[in-house]
N, C-alpha and C. Protein backbone atom coordinates (compact mmCIF):
# COMPACT_ATOMS: atom_id res chain seq x y z
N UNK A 1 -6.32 189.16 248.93
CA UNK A 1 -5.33 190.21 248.97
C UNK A 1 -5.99 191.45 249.57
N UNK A 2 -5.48 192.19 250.42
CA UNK A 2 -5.66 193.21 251.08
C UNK A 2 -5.47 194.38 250.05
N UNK A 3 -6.52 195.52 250.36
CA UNK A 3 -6.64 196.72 249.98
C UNK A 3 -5.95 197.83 250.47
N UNK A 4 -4.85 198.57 250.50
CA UNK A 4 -4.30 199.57 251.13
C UNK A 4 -4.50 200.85 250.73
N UNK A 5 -5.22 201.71 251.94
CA UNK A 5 -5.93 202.72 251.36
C UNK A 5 -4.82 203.61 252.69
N UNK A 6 -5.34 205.20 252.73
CA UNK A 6 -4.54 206.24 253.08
C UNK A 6 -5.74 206.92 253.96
N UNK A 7 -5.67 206.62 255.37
CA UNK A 7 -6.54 207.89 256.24
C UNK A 7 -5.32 208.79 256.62
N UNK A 8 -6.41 209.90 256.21
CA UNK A 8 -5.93 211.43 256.11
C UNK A 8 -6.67 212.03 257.37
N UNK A 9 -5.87 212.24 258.80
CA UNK A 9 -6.94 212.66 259.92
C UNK A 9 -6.89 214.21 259.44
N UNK A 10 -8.31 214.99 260.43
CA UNK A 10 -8.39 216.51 260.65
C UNK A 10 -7.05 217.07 260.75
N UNK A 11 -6.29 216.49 261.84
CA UNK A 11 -4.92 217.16 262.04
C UNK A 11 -3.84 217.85 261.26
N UNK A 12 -4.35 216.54 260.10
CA UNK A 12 -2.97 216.72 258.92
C UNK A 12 -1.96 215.35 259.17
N UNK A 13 -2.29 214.92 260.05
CA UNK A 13 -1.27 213.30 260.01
C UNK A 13 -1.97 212.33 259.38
N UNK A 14 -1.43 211.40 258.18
CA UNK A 14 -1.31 210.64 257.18
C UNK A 14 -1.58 209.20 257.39
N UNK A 15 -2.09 208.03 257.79
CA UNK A 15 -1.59 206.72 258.14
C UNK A 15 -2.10 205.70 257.28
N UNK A 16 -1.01 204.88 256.90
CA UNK A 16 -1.51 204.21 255.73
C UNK A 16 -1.90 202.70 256.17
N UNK A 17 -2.95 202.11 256.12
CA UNK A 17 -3.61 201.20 256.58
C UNK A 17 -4.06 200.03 255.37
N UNK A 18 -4.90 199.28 255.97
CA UNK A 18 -5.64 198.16 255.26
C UNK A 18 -7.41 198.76 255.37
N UNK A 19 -8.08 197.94 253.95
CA UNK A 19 -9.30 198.48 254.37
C UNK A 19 -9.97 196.98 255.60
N UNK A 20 -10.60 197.67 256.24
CA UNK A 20 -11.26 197.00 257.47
C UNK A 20 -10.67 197.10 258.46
N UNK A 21 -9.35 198.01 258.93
CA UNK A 21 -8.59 197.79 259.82
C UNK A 21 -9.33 199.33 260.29
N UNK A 22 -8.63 199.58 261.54
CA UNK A 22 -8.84 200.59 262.72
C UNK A 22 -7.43 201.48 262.69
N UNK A 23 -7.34 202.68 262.91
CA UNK A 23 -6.36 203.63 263.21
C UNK A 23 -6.66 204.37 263.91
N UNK A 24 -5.71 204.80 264.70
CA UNK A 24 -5.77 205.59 266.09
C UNK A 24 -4.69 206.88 265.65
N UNK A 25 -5.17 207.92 265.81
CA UNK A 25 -4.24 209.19 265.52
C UNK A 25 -3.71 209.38 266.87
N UNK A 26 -2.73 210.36 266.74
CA UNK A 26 -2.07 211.05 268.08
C UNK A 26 -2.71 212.32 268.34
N UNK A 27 -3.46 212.57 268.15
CA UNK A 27 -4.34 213.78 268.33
C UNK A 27 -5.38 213.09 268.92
N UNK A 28 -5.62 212.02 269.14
CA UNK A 28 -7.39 211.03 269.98
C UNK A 28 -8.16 210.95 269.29
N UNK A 29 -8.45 210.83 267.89
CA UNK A 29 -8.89 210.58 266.91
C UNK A 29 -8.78 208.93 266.48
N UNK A 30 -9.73 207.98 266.01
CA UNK A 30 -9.96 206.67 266.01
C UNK A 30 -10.78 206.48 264.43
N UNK A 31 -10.14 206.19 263.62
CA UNK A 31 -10.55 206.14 262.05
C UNK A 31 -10.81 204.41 262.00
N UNK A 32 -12.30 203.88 262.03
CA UNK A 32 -12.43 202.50 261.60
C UNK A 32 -13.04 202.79 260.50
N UNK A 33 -12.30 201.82 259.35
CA UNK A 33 -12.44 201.70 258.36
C UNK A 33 -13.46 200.23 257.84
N UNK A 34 -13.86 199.35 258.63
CA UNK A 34 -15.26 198.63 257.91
C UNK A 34 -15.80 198.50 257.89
N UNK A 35 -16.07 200.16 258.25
CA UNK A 35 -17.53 200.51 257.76
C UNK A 35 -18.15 200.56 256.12
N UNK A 36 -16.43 200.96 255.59
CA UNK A 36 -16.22 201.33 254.56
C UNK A 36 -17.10 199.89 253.51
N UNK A 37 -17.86 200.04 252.96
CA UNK A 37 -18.61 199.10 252.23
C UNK A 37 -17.90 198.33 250.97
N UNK A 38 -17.09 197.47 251.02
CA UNK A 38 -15.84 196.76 249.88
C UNK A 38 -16.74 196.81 248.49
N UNK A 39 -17.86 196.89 248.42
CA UNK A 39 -17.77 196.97 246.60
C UNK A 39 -17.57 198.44 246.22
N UNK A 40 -17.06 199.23 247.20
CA UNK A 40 -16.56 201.32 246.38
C UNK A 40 -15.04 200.80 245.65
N UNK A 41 -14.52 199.42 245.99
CA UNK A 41 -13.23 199.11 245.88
C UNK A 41 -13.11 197.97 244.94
N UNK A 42 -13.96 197.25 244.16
CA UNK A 42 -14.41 196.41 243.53
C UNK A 42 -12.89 196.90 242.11
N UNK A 43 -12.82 197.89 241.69
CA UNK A 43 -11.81 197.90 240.78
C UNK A 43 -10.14 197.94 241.22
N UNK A 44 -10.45 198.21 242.20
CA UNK A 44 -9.06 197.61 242.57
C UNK A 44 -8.98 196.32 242.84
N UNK A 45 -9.75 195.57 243.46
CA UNK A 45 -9.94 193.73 243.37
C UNK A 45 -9.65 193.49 241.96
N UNK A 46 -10.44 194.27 240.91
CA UNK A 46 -10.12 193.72 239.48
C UNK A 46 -8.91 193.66 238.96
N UNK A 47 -8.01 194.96 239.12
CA UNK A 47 -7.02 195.24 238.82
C UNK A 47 -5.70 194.39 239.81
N UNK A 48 -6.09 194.07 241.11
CA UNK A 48 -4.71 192.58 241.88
C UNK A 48 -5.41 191.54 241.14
N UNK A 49 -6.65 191.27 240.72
CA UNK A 49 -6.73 189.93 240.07
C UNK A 49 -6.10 190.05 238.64
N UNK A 50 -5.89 191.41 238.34
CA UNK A 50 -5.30 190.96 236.43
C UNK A 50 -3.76 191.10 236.90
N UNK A 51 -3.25 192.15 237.99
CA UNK A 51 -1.84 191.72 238.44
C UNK A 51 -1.03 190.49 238.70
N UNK A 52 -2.24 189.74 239.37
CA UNK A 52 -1.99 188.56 239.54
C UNK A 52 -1.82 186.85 239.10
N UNK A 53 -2.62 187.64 237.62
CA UNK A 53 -2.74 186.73 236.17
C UNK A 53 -1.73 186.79 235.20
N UNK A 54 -0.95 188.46 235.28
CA UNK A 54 0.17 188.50 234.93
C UNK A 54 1.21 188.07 235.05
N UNK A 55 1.39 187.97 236.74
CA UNK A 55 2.56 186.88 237.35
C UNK A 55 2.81 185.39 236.84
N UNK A 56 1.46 185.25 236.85
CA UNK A 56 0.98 183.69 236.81
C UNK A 56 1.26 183.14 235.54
N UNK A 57 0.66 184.20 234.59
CA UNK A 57 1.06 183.89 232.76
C UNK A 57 2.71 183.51 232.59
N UNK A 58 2.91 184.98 233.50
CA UNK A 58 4.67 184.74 233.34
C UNK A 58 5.74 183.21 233.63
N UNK A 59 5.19 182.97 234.78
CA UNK A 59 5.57 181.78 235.46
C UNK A 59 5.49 180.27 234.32
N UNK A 60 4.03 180.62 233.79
CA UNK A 60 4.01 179.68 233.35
C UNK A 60 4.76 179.74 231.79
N UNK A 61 4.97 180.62 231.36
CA UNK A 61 5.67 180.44 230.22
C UNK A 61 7.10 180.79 229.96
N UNK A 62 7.94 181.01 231.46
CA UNK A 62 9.05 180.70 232.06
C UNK A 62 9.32 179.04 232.16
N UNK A 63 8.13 178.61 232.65
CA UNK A 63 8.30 176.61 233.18
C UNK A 63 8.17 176.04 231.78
N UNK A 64 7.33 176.56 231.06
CA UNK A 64 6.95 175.77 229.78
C UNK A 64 8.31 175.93 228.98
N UNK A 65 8.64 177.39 228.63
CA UNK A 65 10.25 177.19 228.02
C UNK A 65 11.35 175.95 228.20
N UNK A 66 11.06 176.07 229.58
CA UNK A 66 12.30 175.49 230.63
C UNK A 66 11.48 174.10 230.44
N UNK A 67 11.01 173.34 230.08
CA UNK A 67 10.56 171.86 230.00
C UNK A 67 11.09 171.75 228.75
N UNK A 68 10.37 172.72 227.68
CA UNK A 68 10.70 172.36 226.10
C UNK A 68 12.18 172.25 225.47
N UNK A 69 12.91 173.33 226.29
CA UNK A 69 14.60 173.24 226.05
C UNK A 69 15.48 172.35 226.61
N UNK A 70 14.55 171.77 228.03
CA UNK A 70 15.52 170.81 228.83
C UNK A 70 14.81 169.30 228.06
N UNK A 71 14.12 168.99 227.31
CA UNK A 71 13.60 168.30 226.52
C UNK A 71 14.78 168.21 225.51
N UNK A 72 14.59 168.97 224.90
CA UNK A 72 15.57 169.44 223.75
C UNK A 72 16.80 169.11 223.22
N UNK A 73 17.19 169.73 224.56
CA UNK A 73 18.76 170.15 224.64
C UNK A 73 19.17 169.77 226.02
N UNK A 74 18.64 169.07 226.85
CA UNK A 74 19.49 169.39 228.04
C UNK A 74 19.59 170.47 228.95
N UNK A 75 20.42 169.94 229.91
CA UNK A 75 21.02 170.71 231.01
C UNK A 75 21.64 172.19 229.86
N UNK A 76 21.80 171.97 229.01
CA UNK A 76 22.82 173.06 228.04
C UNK A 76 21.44 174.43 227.56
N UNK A 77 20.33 173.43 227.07
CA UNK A 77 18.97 174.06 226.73
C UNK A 77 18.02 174.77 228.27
N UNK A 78 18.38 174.22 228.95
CA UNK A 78 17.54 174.52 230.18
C UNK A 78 18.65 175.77 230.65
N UNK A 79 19.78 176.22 230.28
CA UNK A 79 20.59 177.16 231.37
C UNK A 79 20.52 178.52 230.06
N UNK A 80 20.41 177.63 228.76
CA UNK A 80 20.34 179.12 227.72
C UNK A 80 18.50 179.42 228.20
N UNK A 81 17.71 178.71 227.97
CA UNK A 81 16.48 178.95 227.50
C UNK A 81 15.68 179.71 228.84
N UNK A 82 15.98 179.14 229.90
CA UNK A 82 15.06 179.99 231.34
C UNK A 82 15.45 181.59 231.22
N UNK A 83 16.82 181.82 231.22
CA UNK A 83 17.07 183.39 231.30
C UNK A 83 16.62 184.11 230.04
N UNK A 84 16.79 183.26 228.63
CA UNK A 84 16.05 183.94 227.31
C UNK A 84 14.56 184.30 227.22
N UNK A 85 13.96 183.17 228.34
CA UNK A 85 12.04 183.15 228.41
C UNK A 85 12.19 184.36 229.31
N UNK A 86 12.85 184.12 230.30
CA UNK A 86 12.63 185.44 231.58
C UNK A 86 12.61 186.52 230.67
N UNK A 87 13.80 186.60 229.76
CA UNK A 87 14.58 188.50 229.04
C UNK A 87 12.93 188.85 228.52
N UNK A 88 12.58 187.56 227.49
CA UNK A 88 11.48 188.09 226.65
C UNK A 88 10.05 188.11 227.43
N UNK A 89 9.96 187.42 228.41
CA UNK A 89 8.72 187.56 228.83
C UNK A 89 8.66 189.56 229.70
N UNK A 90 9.60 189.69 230.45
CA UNK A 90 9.50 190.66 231.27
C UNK A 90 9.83 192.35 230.82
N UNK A 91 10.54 191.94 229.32
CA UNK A 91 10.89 192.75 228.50
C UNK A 91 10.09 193.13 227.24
N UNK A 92 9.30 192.52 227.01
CA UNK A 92 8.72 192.19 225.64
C UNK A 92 7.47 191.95 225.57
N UNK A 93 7.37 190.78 225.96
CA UNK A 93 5.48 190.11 226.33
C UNK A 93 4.80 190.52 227.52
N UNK A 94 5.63 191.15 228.73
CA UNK A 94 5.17 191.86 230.25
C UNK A 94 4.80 192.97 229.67
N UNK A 95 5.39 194.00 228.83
CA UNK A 95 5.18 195.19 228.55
C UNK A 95 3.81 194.76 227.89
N UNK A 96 3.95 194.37 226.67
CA UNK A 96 2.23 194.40 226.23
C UNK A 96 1.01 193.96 226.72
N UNK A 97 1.33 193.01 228.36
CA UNK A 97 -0.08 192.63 228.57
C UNK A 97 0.27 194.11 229.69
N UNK A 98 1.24 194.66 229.97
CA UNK A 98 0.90 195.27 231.22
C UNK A 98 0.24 196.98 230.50
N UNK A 99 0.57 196.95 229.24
CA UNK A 99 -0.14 198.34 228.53
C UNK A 99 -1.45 198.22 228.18
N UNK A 100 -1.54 196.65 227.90
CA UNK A 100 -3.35 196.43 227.60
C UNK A 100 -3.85 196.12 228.48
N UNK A 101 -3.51 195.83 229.48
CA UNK A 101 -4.71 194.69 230.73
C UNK A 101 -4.59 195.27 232.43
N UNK A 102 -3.35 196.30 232.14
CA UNK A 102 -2.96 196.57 233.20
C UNK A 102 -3.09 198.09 233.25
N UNK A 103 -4.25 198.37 233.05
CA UNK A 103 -4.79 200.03 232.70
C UNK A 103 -4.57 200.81 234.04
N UNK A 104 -4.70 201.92 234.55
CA UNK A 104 -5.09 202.54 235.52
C UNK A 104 -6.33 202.99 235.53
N UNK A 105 -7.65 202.50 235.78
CA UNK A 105 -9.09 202.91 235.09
C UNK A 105 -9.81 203.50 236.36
N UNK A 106 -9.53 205.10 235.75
CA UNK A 106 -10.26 205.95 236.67
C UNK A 106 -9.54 206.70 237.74
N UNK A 107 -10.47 207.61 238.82
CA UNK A 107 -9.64 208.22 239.32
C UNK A 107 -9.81 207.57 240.60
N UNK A 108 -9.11 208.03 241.68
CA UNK A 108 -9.01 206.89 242.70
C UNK A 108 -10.19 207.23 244.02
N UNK A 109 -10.74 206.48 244.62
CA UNK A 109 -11.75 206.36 245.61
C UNK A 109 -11.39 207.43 246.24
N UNK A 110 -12.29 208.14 246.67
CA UNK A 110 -12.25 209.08 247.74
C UNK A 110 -13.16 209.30 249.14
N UNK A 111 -13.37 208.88 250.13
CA UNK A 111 -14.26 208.72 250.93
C UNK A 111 -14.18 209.19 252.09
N UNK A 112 -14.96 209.78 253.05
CA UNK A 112 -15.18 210.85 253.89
C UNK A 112 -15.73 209.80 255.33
N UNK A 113 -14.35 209.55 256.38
CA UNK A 113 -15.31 208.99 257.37
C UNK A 113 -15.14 210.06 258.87
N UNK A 114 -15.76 209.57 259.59
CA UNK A 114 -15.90 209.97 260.83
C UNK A 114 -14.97 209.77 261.64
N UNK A 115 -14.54 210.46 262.35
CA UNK A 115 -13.95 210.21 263.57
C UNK A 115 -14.27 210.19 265.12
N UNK A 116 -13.90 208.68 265.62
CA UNK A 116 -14.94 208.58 266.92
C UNK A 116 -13.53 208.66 267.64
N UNK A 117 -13.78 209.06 269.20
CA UNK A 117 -13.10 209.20 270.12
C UNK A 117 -12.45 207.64 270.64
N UNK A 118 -11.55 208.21 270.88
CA UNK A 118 -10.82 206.75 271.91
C UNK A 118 -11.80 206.23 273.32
């Protein structure tokens, strides 16, 4: 998963990029970014990998519902039970892993590069 960071040229124009990618201002200004050394960014990798464990938890205990009710009950158990796992997972059990696991930790990277000519 890609890192999306914000070069801020001299000018005052804004462009929002990927890290390792290249930007070109309208002023002749040329911002490459991989130079930028990927472990200053190591907590944001941490934080799409616990985003991405979240999804994943979810999914799976959306499918697991949806086996145990269509087990159950049927076509009748499988049409109550998927939208009841969705309500509680995204309402209920999303909120508490996303208040414990899904912190904002720290303040955000700040880094100073150069600008080479076109």
């Amino acid at each position: 998963m890609s890192i999306p960071i914000t070069v801020r040229c001299e000018c005052g124009e804004t462009h929002a990029v990927e890290l390792g990618a290249s930007v070109d201002c309208a002023c002749g200004r040329r911002y490459d970014t991989s130079s930028i050394p990927p472990e200053r960014f190591a907590h944001v990798r941490a934080r799409q990998a616990r985003a991405r464990l979240y999804i994943e938890l979810g999914l799976i205990f959306v499918a697991g519902t949806a086996v145990v009710t269509g087990v159950l009950w049927g076509v009748k158990g499988l049409a109550i039970g998927v939208p009841l796992a969705s309500l509680m997972w995204f309402l209920f059990l999303g909120k508490w892993y996303r208040k414990r696991w899904l912190l904002d930790v720290g303040e955000r990277t700040v880094l100073q590069l150069e600008a080479t000519d076109r």
